[in-house]
N, C-alpha and C. Protein backbone atom coordinates (compact mmCIF):
# COMPACT_ATOMS: atom_id res chain seq x y z
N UNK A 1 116.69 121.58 94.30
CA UNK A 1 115.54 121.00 94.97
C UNK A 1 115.68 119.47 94.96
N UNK A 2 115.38 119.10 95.81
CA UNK A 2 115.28 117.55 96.33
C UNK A 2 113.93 116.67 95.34
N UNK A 3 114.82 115.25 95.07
CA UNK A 3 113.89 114.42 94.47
C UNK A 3 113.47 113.23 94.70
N UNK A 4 112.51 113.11 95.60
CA UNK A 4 112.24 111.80 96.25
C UNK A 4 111.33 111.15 95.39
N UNK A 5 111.78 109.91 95.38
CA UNK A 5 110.72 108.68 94.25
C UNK A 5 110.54 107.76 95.21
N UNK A 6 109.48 107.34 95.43
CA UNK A 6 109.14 106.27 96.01
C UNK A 6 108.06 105.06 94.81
N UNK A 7 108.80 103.96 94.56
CA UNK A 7 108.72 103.14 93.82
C UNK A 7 108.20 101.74 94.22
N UNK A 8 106.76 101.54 93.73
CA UNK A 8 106.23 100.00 94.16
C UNK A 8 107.14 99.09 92.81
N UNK A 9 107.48 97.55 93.02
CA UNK A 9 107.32 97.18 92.29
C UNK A 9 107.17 95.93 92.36
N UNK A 10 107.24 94.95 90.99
CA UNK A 10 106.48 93.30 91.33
C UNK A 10 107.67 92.37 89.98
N UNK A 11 108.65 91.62 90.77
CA UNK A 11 109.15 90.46 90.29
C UNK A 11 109.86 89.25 90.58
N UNK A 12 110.48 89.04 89.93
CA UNK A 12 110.79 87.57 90.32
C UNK A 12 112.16 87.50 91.20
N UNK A 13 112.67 89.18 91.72
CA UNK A 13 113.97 89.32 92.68
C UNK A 13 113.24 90.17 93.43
N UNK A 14 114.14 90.24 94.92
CA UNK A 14 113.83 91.49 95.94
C UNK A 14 114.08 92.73 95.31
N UNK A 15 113.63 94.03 95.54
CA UNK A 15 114.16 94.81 95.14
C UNK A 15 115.47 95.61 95.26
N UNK A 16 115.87 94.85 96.33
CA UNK A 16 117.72 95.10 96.18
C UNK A 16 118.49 95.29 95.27
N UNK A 17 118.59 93.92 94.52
CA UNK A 17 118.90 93.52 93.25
C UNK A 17 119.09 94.16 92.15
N UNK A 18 119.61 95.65 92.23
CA UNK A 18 119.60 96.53 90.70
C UNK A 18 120.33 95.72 89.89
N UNK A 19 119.84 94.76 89.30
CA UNK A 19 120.24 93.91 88.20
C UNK A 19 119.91 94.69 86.59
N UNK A 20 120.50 94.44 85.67
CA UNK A 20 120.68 95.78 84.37
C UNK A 20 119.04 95.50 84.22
N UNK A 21 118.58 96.47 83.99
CA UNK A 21 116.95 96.78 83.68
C UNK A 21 115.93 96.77 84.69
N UNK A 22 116.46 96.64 85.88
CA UNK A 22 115.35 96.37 87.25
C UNK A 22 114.23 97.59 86.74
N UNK A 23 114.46 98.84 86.32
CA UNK A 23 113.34 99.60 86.70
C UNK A 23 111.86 99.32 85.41
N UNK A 24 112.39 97.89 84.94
CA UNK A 24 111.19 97.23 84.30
C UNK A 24 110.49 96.84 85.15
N UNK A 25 110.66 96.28 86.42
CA UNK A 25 109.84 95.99 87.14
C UNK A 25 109.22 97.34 88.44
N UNK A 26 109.22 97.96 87.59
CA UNK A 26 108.51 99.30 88.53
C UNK A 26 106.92 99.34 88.23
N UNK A 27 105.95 99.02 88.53
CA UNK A 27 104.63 99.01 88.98
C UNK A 27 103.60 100.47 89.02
N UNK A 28 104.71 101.38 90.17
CA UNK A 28 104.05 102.83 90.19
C UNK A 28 104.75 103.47 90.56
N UNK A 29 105.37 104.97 90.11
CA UNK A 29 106.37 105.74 90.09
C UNK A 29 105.64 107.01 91.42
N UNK A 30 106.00 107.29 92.52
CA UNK A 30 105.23 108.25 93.01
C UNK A 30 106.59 109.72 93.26
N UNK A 31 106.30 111.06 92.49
CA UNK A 31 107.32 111.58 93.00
C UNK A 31 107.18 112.89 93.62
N UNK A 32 107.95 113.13 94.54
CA UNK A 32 108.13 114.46 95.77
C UNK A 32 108.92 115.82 95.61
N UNK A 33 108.46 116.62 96.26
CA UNK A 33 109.87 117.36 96.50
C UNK A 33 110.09 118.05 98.03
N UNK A 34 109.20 116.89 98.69
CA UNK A 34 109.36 117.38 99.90
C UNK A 34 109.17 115.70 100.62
N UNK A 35 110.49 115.57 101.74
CA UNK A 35 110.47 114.60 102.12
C UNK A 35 109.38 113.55 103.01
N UNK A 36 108.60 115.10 103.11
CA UNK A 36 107.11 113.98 105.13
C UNK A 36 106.52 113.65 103.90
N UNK A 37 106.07 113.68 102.47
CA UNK A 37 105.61 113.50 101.50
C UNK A 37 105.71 112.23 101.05
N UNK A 38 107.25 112.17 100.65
CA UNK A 38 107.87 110.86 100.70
C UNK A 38 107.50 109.76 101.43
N UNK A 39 107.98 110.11 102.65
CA UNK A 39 107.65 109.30 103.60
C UNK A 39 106.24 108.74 104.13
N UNK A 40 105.61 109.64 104.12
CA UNK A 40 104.44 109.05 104.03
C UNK A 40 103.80 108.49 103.25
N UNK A 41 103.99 108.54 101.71
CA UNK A 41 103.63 107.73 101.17
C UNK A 41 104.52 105.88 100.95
N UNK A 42 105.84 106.16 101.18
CA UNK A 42 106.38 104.98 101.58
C UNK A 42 105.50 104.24 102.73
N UNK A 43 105.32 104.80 104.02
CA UNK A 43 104.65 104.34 105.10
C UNK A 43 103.24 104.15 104.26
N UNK A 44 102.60 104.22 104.28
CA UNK A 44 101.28 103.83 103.54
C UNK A 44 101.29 102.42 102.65
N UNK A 45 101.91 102.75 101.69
CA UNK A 45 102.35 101.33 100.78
C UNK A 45 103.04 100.28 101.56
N UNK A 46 103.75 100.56 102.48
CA UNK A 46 104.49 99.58 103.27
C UNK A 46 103.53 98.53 103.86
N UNK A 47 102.22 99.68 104.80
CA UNK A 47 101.71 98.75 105.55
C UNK A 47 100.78 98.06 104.41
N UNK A 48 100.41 98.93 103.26
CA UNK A 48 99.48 97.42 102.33
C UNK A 48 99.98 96.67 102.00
N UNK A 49 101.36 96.77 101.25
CA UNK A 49 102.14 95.13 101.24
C UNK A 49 101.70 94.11 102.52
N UNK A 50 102.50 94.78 103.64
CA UNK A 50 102.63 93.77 104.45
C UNK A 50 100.93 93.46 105.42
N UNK A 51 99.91 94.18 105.29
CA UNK A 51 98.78 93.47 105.24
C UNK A 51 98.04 92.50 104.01
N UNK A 52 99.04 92.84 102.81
CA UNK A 52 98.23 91.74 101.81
C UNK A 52 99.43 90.67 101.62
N UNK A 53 100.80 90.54 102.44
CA UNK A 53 101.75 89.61 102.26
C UNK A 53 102.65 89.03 102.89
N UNK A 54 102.40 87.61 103.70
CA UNK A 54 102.77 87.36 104.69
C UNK A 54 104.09 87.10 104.80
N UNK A 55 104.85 87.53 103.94
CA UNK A 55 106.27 87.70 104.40
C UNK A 55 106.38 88.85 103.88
N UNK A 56 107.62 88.89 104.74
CA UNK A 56 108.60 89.97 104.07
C UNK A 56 110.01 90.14 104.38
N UNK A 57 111.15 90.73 104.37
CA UNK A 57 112.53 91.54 104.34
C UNK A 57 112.27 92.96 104.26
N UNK A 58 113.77 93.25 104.75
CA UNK A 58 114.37 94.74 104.68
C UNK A 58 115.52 94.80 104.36
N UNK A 59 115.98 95.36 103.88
CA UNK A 59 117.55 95.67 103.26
C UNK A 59 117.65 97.26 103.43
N UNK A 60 118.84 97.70 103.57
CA UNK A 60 118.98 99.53 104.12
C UNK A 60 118.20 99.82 104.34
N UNK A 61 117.31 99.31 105.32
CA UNK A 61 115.89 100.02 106.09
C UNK A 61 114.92 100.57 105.12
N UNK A 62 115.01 100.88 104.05
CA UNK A 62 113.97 101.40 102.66
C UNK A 62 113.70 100.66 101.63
N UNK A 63 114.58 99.44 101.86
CA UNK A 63 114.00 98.58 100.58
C UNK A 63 113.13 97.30 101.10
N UNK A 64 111.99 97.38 100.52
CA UNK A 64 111.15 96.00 101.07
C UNK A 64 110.58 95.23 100.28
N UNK A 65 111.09 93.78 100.77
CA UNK A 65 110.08 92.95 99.77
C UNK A 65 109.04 92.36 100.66
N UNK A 66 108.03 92.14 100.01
CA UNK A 66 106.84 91.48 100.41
C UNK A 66 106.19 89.85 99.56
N UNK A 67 105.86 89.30 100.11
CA UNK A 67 105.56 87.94 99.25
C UNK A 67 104.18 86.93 99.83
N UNK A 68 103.85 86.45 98.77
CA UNK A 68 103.22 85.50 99.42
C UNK A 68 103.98 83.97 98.33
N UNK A 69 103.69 83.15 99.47
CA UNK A 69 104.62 81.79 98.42
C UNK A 69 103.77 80.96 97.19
N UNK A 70 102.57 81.00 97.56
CA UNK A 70 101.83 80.68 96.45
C UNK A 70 101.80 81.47 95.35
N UNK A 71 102.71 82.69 95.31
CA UNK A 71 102.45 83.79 94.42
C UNK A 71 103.57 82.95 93.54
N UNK A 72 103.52 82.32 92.63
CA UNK A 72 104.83 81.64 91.34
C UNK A 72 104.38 82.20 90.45
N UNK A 73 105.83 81.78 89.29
CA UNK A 73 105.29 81.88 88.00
C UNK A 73 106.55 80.70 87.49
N UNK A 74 105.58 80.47 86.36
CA UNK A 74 106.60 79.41 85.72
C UNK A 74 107.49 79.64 85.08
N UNK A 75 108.75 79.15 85.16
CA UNK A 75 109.82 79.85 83.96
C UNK A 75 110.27 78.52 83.06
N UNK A 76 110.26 78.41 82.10
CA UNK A 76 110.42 78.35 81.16
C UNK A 76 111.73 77.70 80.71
N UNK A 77 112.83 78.89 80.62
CA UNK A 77 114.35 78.69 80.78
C UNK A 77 114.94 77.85 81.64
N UNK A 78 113.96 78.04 83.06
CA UNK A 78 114.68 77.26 84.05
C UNK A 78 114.01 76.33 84.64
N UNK A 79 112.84 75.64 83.93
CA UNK A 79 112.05 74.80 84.21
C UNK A 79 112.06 74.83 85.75
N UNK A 80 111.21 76.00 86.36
CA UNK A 80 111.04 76.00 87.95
C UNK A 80 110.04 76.93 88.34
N UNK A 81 109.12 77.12 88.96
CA UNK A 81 108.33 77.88 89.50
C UNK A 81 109.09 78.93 90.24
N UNK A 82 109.07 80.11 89.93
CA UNK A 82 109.88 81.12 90.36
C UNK A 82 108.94 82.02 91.38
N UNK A 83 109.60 82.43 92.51
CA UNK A 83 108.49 83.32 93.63
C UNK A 83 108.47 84.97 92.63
N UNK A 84 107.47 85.23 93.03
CA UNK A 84 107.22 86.83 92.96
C UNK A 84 107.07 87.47 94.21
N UNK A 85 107.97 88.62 94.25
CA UNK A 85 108.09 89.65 95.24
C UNK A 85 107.47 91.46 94.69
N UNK A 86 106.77 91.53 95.44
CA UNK A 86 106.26 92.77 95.82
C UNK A 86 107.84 93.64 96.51
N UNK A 87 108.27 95.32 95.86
CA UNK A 87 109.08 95.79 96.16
C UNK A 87 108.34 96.73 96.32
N UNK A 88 109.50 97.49 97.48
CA UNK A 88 109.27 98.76 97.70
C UNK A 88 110.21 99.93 97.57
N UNK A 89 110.65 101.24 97.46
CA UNK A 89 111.88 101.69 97.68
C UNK A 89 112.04 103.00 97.14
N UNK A 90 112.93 103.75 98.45
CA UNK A 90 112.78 104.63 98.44
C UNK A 90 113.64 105.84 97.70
N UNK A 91 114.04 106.22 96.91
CA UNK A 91 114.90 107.21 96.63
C UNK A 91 114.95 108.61 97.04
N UNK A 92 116.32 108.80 96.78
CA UNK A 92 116.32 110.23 96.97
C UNK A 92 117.41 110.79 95.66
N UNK A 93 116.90 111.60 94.95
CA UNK A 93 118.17 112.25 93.89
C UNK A 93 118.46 110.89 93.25
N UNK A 94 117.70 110.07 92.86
CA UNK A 94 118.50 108.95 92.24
C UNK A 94 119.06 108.06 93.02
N UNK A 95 119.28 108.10 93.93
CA UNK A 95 119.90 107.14 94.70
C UNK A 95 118.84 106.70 95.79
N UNK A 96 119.41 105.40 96.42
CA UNK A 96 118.37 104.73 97.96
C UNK A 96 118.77 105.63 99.02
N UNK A 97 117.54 105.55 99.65
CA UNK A 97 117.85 107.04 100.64
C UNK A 97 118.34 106.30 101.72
N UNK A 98 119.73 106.97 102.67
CA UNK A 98 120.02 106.26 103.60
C UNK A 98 119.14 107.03 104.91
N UNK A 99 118.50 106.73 105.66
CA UNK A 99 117.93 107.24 107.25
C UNK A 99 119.00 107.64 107.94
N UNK A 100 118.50 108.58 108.76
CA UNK A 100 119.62 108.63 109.73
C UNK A 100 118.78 107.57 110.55
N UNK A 101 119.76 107.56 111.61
CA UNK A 101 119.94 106.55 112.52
C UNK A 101 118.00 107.01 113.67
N UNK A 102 117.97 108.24 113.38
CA UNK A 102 116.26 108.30 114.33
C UNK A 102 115.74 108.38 113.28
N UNK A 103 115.36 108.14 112.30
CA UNK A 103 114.48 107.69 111.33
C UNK A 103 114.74 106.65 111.17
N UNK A 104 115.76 105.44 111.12
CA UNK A 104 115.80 104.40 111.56
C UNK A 104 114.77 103.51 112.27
N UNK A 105 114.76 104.49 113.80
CA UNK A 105 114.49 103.41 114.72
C UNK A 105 112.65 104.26 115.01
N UNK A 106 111.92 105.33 114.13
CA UNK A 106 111.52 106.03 114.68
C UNK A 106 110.12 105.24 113.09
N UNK A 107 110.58 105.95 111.92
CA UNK A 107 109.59 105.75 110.90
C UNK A 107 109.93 104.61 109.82
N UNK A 108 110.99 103.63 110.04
CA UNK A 108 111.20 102.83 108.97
C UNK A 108 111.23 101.21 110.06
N UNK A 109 111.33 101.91 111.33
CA UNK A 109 111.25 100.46 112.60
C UNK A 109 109.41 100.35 112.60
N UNK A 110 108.49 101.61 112.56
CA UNK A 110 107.27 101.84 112.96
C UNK A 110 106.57 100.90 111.63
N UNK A 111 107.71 101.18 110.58
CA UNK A 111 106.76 100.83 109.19
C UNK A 111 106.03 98.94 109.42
N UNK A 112 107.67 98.27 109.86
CA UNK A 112 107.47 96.63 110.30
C UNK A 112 106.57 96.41 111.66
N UNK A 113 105.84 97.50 112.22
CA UNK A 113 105.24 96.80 113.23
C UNK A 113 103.67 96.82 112.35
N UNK A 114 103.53 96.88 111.62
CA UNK A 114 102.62 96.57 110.46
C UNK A 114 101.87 95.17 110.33
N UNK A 115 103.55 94.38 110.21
CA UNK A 115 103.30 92.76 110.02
C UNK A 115 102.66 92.18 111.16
């Protein structure tokens, strides 16, 4: 059986970035075993990011960051105000789910007409 996770999360990288420990910055774990499930709850969270954050990116069509620039935090180490990003992202079995090419252009193109 299939395992879809769809994962909010909030830090100081996009969620691209599987840098060693990223899933510290996981926020809310939501999980499936059926994909319109998935997906719809990705689509849902998508459009509240990007109605509460006036930017954003995409990376493999399922990963999203969202931001606002006044959103900093101070660091310390690197004496610099560092941005915070709102992530999004989708798994499947552990891994980022790739779309086919009409889910592409059909429910992950529909998600950015949001902004």
């Amino acid at each position: 059986m299939a395992k879809w996770n769809v994962y909010l999360t909030k830090g100081e990288y996009e969620p691209w970035w599987f840098f060693e420990e990223w899933e510290t910055s996981i926020q809310a774990d939501f999980s499936f075993s059926e994909k319109e499930q998935a997906l719809a709850k990705y689509q849902e969270l998508a459009g509240e990011l990007l109605l509460n954050y006036p930017n954003h990116q995409t990376k493999k069509d399922c990963l999203l960051a969202a931001w606002n620039e006044e959103e900093v935090e101070y660091c310390e180490d690197c004496e610099d105000d560092i941005q915070t990003f709102h992530g999004l992202i989708l798994f499947l079995d552990g891994e980022v789910y790739k779309p086919s090419p009409e889910e592409k252009e059909t429910i992950f193109k529909s998600v950015l007409t949001f902004a």
